[in-house]
C-alpha atoms as a PDB file:
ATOM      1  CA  UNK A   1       0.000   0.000   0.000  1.00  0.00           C
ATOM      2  CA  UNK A   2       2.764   2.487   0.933  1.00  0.00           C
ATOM      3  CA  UNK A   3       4.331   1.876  -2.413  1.00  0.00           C
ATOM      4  CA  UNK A   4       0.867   2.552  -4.196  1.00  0.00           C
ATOM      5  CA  UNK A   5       0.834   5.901  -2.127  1.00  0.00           C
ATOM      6  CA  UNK A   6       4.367   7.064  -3.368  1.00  0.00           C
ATOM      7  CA  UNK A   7       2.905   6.273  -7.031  1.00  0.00           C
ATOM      8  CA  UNK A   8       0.217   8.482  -6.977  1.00  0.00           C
ATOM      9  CA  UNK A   9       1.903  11.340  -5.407  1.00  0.00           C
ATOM     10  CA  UNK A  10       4.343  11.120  -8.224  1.00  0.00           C
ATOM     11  CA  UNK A  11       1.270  11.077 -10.612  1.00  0.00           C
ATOM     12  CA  UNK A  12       0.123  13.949  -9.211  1.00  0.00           C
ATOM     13  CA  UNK A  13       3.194  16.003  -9.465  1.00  0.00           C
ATOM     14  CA  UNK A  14       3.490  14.793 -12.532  1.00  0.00           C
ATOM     15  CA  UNK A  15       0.457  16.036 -13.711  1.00  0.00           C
ATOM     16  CA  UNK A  16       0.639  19.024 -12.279  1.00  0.00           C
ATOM     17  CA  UNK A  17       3.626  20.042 -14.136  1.00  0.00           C
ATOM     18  CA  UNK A  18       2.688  19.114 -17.381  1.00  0.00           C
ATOM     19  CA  UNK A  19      -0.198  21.201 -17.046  1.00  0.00           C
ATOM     20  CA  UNK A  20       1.918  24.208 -15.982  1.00  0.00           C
ATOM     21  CA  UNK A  21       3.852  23.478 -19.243  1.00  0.00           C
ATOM     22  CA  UNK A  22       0.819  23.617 -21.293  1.00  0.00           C
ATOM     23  CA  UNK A  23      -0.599  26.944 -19.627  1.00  0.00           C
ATOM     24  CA  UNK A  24       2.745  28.616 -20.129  1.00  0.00           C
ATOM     25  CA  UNK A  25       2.632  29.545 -23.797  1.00  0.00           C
ATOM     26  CA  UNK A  26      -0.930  31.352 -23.166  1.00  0.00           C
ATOM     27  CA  UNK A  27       0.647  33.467 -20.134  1.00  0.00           C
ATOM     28  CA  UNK A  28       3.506  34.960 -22.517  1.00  0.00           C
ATOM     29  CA  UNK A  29       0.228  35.403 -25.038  1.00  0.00           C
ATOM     30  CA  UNK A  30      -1.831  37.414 -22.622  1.00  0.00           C
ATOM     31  CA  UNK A  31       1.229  39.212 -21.547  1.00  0.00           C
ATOM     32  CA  UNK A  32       2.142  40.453 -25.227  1.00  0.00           C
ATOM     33  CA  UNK A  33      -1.559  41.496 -25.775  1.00  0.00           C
ATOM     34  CA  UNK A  34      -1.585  43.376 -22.616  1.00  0.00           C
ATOM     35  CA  UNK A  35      -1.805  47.135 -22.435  1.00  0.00           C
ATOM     36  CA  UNK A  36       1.337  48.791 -21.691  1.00  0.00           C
ATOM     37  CA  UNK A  37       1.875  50.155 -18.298  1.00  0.00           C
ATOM     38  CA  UNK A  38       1.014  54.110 -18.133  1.00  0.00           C
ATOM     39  CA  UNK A  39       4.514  56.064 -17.624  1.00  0.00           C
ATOM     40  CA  UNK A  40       4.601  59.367 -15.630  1.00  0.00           C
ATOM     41  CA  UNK A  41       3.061  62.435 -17.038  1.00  0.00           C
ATOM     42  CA  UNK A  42       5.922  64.997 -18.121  1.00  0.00           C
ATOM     43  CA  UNK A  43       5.584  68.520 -17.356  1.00  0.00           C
ATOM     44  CA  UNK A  44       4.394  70.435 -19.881  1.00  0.00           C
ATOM     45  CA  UNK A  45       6.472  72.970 -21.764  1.00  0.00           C
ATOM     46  CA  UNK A  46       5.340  76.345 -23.353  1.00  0.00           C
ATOM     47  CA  UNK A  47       6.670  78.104 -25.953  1.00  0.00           C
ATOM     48  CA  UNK A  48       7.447  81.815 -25.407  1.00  0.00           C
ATOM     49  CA  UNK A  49       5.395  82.716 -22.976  1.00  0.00           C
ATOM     50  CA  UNK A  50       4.875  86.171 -21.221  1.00  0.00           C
ATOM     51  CA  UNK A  51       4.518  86.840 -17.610  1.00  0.00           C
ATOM     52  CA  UNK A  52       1.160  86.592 -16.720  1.00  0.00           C
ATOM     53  CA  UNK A  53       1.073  83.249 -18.172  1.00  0.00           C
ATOM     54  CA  UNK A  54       4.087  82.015 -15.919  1.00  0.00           C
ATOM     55  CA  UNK A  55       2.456  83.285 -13.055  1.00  0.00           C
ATOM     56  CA  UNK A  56      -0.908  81.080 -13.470  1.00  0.00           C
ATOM     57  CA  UNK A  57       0.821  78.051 -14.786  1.00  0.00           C
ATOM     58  CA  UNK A  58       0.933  74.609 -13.387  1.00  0.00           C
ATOM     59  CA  UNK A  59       4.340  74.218 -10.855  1.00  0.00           C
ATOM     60  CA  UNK A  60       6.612  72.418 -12.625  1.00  0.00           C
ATOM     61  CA  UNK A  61       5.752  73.586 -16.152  1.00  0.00           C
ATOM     62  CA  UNK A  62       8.661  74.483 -18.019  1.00  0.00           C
ATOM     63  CA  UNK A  63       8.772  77.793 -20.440  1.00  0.00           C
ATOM     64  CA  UNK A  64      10.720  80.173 -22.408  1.00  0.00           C
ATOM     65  CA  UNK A  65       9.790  83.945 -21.813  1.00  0.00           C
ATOM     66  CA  UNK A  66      11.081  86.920 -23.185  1.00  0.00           C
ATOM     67  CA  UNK A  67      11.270  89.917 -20.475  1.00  0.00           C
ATOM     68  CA  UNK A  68      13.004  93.040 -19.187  1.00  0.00           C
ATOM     69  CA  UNK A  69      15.662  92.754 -16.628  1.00  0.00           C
ATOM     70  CA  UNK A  70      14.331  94.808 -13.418  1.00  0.00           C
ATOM     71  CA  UNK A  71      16.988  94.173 -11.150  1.00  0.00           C
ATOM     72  CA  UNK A  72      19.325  91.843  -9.872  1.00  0.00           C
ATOM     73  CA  UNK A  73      19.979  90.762  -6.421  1.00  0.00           C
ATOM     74  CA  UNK A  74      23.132  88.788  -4.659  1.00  0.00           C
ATOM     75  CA  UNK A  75      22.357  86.381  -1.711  1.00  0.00           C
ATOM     76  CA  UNK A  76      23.570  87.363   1.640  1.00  0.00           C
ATOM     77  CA  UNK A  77      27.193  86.686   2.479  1.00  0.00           C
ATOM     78  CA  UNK A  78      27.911  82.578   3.374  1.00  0.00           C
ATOM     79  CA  UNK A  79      24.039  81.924   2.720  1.00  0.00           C
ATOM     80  CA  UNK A  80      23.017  79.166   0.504  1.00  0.00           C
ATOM     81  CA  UNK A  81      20.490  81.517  -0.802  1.00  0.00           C
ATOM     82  CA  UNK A  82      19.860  81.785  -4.840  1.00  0.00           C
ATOM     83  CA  UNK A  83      20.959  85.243  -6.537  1.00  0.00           C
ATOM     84  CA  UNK A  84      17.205  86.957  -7.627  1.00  0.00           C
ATOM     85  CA  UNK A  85      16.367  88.343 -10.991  1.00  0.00           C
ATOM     86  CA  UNK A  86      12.918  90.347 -11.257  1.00  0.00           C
ATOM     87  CA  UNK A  87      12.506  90.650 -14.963  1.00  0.00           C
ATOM     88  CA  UNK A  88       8.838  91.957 -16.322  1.00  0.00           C
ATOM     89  CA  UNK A  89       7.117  92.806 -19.429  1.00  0.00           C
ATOM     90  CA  UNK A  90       3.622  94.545 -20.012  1.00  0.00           C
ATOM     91  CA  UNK A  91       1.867  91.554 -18.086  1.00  0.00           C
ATOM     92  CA  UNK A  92       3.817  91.382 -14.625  1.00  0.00           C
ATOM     93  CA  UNK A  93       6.730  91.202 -12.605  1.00  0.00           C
ATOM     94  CA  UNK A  94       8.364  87.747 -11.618  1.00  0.00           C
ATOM     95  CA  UNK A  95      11.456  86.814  -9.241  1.00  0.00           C
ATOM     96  CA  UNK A  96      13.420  84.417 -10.898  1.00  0.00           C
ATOM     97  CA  UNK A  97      16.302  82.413  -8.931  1.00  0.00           C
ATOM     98  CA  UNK A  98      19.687  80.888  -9.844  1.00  0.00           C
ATOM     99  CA  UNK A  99      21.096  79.094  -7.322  1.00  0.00           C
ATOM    100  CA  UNK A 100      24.694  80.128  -6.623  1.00  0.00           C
ATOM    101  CA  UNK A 101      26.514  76.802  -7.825  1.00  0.00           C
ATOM    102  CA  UNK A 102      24.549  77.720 -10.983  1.00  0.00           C
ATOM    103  CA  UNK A 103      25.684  81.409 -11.247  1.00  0.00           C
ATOM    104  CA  UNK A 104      29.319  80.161 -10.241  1.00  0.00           C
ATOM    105  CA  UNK A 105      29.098  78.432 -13.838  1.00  0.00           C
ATOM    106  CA  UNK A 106      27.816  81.899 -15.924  1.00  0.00           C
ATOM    107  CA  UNK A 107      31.036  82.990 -17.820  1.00  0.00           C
ATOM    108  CA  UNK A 108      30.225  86.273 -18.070  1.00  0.00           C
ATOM    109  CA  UNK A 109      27.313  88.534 -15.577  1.00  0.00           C
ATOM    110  CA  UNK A 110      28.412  91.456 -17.181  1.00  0.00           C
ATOM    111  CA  UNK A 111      24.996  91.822 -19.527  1.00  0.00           C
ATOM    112  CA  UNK A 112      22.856  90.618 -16.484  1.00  0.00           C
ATOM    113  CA  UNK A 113      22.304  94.410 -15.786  1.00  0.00           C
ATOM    114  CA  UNK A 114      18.642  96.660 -15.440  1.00  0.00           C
ATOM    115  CA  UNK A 115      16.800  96.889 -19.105  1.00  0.00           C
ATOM    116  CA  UNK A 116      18.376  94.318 -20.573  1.00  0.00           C
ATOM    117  CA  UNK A 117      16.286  92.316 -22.605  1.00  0.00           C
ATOM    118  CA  UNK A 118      16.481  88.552 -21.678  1.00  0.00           C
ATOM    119  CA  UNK A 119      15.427  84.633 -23.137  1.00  0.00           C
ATOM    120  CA  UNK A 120      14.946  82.479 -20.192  1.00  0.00           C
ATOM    121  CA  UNK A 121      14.163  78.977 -20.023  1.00  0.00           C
ATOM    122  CA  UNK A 122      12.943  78.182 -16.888  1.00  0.00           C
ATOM    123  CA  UNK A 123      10.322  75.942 -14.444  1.00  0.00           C
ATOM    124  CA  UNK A 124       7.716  77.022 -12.758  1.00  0.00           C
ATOM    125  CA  UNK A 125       8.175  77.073  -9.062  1.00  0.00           C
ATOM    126  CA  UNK A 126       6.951  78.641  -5.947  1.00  0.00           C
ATOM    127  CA  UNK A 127       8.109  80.242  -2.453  1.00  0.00           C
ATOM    128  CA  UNK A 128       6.065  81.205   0.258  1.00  0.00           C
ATOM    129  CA  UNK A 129       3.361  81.154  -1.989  1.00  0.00           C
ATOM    130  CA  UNK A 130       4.443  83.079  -4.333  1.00  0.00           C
ATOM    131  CA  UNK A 131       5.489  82.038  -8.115  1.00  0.00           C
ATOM    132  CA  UNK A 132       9.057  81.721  -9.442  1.00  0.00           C
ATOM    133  CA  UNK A 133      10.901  80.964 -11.939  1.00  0.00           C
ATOM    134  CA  UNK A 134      13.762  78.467 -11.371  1.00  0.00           C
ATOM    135  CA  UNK A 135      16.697  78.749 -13.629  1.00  0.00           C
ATOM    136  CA  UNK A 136      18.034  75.595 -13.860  1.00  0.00           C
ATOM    137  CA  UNK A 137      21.445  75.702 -15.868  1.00  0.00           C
ATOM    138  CA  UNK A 138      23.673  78.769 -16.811  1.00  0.00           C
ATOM    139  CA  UNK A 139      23.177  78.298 -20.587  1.00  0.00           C
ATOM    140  CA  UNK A 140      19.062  78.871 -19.985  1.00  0.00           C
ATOM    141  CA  UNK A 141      19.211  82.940 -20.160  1.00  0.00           C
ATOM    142  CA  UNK A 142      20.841  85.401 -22.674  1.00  0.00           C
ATOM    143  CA  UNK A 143      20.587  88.651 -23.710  1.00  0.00           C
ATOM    144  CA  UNK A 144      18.069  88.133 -26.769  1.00  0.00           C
ATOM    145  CA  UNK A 145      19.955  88.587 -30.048  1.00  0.00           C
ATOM    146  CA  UNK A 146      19.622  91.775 -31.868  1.00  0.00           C
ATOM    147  CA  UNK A 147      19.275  93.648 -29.265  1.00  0.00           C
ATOM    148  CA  UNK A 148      21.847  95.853 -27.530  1.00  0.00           C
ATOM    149  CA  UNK A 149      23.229  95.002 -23.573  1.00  0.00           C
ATOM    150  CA  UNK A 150      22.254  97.554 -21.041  1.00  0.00           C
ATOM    151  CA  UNK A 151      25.536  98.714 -20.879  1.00  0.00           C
ATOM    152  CA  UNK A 152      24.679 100.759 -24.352  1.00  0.00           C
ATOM    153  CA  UNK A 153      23.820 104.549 -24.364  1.00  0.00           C
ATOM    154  CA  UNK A 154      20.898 104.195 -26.429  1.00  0.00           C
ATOM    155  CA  UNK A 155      19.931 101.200 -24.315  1.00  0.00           C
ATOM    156  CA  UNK A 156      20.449 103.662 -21.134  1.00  0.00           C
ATOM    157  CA  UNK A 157      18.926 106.933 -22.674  1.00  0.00           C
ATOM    158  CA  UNK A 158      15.710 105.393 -23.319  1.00  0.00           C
ATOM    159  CA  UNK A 159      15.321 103.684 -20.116  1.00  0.00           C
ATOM    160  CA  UNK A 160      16.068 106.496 -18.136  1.00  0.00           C
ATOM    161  CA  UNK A 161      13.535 109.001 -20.590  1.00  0.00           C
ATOM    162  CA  UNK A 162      10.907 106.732 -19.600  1.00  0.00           C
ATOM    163  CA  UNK A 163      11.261 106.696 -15.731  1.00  0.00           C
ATOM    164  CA  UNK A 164      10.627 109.097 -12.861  1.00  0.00           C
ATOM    165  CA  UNK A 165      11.697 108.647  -9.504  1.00  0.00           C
ATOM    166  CA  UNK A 166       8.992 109.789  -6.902  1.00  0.00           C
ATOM    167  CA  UNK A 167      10.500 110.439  -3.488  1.00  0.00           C
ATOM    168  CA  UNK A 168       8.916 107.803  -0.796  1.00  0.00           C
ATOM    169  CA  UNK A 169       9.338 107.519   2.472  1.00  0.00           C
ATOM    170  CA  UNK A 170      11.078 104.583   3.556  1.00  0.00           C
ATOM    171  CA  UNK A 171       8.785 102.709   5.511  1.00  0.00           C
ATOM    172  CA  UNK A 172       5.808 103.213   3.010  1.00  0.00           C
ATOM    173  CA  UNK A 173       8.007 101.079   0.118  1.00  0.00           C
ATOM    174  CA  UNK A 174       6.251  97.389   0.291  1.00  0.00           C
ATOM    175  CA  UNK A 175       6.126  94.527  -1.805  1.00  0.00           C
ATOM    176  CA  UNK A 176       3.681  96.471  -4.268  1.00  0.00           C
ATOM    177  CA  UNK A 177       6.077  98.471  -5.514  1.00  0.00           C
ATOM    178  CA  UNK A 178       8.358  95.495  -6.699  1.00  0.00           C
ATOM    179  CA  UNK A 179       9.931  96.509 -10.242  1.00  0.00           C
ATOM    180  CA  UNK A 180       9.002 100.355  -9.642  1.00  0.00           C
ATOM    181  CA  UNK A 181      11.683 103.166  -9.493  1.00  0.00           C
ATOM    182  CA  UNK A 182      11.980 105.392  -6.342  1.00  0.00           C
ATOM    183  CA  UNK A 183      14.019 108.121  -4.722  1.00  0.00           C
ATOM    184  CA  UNK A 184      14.281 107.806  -0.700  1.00  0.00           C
ATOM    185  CA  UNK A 185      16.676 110.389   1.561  1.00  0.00           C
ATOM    186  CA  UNK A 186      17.834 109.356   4.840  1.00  0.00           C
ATOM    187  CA  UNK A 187      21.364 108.717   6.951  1.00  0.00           C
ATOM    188  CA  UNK A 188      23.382 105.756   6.509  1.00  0.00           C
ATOM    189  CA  UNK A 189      23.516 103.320   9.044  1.00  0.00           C
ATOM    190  CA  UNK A 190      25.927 100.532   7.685  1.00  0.00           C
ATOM    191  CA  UNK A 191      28.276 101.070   4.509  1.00  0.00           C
ATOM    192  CA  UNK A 192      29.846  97.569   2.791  1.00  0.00           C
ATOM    193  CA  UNK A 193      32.488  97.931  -0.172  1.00  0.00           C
ATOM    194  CA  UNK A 194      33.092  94.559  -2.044  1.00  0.00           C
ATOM    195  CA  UNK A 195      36.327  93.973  -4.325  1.00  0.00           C
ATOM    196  CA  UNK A 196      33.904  90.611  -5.833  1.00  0.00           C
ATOM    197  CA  UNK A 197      32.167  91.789  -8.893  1.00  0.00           C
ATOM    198  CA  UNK A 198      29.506  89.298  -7.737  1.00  0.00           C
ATOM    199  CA  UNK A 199      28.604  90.888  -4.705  1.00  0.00           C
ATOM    200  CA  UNK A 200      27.462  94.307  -4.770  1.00  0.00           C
ATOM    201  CA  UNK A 201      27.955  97.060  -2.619  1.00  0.00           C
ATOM    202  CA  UNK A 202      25.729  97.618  -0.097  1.00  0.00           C
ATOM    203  CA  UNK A 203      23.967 100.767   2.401  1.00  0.00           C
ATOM    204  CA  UNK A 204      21.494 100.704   4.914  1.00  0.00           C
ATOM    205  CA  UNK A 205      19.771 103.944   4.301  1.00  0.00           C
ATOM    206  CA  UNK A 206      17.297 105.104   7.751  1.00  0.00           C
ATOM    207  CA  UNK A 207      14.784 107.497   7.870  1.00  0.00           C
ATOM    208  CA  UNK A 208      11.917 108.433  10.668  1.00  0.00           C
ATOM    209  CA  UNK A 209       9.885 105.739   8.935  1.00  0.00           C
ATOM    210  CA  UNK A 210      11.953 102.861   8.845  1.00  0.00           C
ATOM    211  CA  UNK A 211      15.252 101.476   7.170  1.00  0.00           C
ATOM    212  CA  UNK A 212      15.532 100.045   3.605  1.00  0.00           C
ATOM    213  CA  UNK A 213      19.143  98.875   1.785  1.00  0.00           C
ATOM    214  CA  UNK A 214      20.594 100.207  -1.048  1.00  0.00           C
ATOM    215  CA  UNK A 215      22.223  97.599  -3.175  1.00  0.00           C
ATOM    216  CA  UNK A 216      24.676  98.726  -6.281  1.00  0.00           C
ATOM    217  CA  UNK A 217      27.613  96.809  -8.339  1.00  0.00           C
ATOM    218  CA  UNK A 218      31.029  97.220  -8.230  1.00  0.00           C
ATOM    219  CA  UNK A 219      30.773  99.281 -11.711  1.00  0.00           C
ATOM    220  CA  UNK A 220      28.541 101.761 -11.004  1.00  0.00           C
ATOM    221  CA  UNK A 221      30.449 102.113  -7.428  1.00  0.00           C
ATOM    222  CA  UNK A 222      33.819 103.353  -9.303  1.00  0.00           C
ATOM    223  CA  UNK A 223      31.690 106.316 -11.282  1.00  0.00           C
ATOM    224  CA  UNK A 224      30.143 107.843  -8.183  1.00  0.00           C
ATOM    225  CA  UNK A 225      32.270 110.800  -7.304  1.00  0.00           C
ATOM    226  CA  UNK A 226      33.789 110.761  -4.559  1.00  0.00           C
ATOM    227  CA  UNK A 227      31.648 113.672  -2.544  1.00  0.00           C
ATOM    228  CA  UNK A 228      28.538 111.344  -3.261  1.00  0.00           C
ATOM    229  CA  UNK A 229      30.143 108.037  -1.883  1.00  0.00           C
ATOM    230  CA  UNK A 230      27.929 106.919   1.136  1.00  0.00           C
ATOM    231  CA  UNK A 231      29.806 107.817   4.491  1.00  0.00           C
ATOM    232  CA  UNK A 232      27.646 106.460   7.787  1.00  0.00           C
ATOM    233  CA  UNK A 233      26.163 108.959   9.843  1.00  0.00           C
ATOM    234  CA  UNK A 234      25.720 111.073   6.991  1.00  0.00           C
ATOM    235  CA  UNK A 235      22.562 111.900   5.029  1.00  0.00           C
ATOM    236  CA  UNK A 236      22.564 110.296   1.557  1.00  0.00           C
ATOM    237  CA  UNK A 237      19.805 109.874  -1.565  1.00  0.00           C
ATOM    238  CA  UNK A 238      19.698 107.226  -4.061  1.00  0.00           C
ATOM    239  CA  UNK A 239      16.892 106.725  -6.748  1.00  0.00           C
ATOM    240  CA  UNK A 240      16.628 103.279  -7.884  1.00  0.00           C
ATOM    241  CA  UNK A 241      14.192 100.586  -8.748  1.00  0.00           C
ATOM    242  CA  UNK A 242      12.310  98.703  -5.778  1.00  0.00           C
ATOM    243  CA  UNK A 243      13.264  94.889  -5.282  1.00  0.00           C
ATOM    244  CA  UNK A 244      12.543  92.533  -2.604  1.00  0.00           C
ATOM    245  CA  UNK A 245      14.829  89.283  -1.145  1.00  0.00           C
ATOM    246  CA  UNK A 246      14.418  86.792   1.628  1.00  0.00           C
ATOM    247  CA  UNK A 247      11.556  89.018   2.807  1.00  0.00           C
ATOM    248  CA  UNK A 248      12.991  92.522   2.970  1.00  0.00           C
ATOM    249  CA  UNK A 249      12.236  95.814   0.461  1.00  0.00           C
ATOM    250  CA  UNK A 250      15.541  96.734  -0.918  1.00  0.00           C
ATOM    251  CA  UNK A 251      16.459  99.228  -3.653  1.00  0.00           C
ATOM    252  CA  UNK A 252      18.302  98.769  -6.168  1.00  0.00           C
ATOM    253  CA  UNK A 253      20.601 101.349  -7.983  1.00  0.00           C
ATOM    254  CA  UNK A 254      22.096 101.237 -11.615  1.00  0.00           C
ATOM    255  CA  UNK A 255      23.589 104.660 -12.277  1.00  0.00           C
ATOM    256  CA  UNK A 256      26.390 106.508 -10.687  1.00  0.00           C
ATOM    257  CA  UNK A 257      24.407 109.792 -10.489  1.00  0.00           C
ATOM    258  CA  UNK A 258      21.600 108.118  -8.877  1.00  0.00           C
ATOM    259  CA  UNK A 259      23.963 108.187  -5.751  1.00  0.00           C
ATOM    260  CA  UNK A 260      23.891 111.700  -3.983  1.00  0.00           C
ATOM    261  CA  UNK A 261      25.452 113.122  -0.927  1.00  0.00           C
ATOM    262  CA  UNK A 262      24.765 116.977  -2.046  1.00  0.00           C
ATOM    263  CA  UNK A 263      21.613 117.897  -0.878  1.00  0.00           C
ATOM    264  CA  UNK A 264      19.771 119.186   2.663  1.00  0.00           C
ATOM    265  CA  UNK A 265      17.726 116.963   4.733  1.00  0.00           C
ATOM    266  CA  UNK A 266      15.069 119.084   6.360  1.00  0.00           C
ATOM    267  CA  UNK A 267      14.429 117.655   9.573  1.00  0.00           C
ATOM    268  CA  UNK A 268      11.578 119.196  10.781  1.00  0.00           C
ATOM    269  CA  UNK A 269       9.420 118.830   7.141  1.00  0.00           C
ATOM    270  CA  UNK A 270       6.485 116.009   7.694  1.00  0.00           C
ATOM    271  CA  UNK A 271       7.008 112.752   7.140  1.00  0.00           C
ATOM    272  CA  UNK A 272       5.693 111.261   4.193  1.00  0.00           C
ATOM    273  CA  UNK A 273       2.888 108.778   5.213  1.00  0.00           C
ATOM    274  CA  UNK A 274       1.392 106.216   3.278  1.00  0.00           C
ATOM    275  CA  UNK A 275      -0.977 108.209   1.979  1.00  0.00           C
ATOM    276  CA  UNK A 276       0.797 111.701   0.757  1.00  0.00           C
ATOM    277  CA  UNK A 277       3.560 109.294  -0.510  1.00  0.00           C
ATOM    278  CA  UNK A 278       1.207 107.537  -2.948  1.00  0.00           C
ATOM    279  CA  UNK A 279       0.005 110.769  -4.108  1.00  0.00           C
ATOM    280  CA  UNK A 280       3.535 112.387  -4.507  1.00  0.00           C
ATOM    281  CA  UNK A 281       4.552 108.799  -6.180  1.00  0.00           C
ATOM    282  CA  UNK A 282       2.433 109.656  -9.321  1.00  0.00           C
ATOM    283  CA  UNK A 283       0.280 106.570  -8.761  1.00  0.00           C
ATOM    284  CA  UNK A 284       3.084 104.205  -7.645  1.00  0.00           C
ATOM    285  CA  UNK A 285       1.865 103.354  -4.348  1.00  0.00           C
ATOM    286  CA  UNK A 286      -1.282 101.497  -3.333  1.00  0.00           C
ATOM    287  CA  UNK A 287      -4.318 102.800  -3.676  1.00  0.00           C
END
């Protein structure tokens, strides 16, 4: 009987195999029939876009834009913070960021100056709820061709014919006025020279309202003359266009002459509030 039992089991196993070997071929069939497995979406890419666009689209949607350079800004010294570029055309105003292992890479920053006309090619991103661009690689902006860098007097002539700088007081500037040119008067409270044309030269500017800095590069630092140069304690006025970085109003200045140590702070006039400073501002402030 026990050799009967063995039998059978080997029957079984038998038989079970062969059947696996007949059910194989249909398997690989079903498998070659099947559908294919979905991949992972992409993120979408638009060609030239403007602005506005950027600003509603999908995070992670990749674009090329075409905008004016507003102004640039350097992280703070031994941060790991990005270097900001505000650039804008007749849409909006957008940061855009290039981390500094990124900018370490750009051969040449000398075009990256206000009113130059750019071609990005960036991703959508966003920081404390507000959208960004995220340049990724140093060969993803250039001055567009054809046109001339900001460095050129025609370049500079028209920019300048079509601005006005409004004085403001200091503590009225906010993140509205992003992108908009100003003129504020106060004494310096902190002066910083930098011999890196990467880092610009920095000064805390104070008035009754509040305190603001004043951010300029290394180029326009060697054309101010010398009875403008910022000297702290002193009073001081500098007219330049209104940027923002890691939460904090700065202004940024792109002309030598925009840099003035020769006039008379009144210190009993009135403050500018926010009011009479919107009015004064031509319709720069908020309403």
């Amino acid at each position: 009987m026990e050799f009967l039992s063995h039998s059978r089991t080997r029957t079984t196993f038998a038989a079970l195999f062969a059947l696996m070997i007949a059910m194989l071929p249909i398997a690989v069939a079903a498998q070659s029939t099947a559908p294919p497995r979905p991949q992972a979406p992409t993120a979408p890419v638009i060609q030239w876009a403007n602005v506005k666009t950027a600003l509603e689209a999908p995070l992670g949607t990749r674009l090329y834009i075409k905008a004016n350079l507003v102004s640039v800004g350097a992280p703070r010294p031994e941060s790991r913070q990005p270097w900001s570029l505000y650039v804008s055309d007749s849409t909006g105003t957008i940061r855009c960021v290039v981390f500094q292992d990124t900018w370490a890479k750009i051969p040449d920053t000398s075009f990256l100056e206000p009113g130059t006309r750019l071609d990005l090619y960036a991703r959508v991103g966003e920081f404390r709820n507000e959208r960004q661009l995220e340049i990724e690689q140093p060969n993803h902006f250039r001055r567009t061709p054809g046109t001339l860098s900001s460095g050129g007097a025609a370049l500079r002539s028209d920019r300048d014919a079509g601005r006005s700088f409004s004085l403001f007081s200091i503590g009225s500037i906010n993140i509205t006025h992003v992108g908009q040119p100003v003129r504020i008067r106060g004494n310096v409270v902190r002066y910083t020279e930098s011999d890196n044309e990467r880092i610009p030269f920095r000064v805390i500017v104070r008035d009754d309202t509040g305190e603001v800095e004043g951010l300029y590069w290394k180029a326009v630092a060697e054309k101010i003359a010398p009875e403008n140069r910022p000297v702290v304690g002193q009073p001081i006025e500098l007219s330049g266009i209104v940027g923002e970085f890691d939460g904090k109003m700065q202004v940024r200045v792109d002309e030598p002459q925009f840099v003035s140590r020769t006039f008379q702070v009144n210190a009993r006039s009135p403050k500018l509030t926010d009011e009479n400073a919107t009015a004064r501002a031509a319709g720069f402030g908020a309403p």
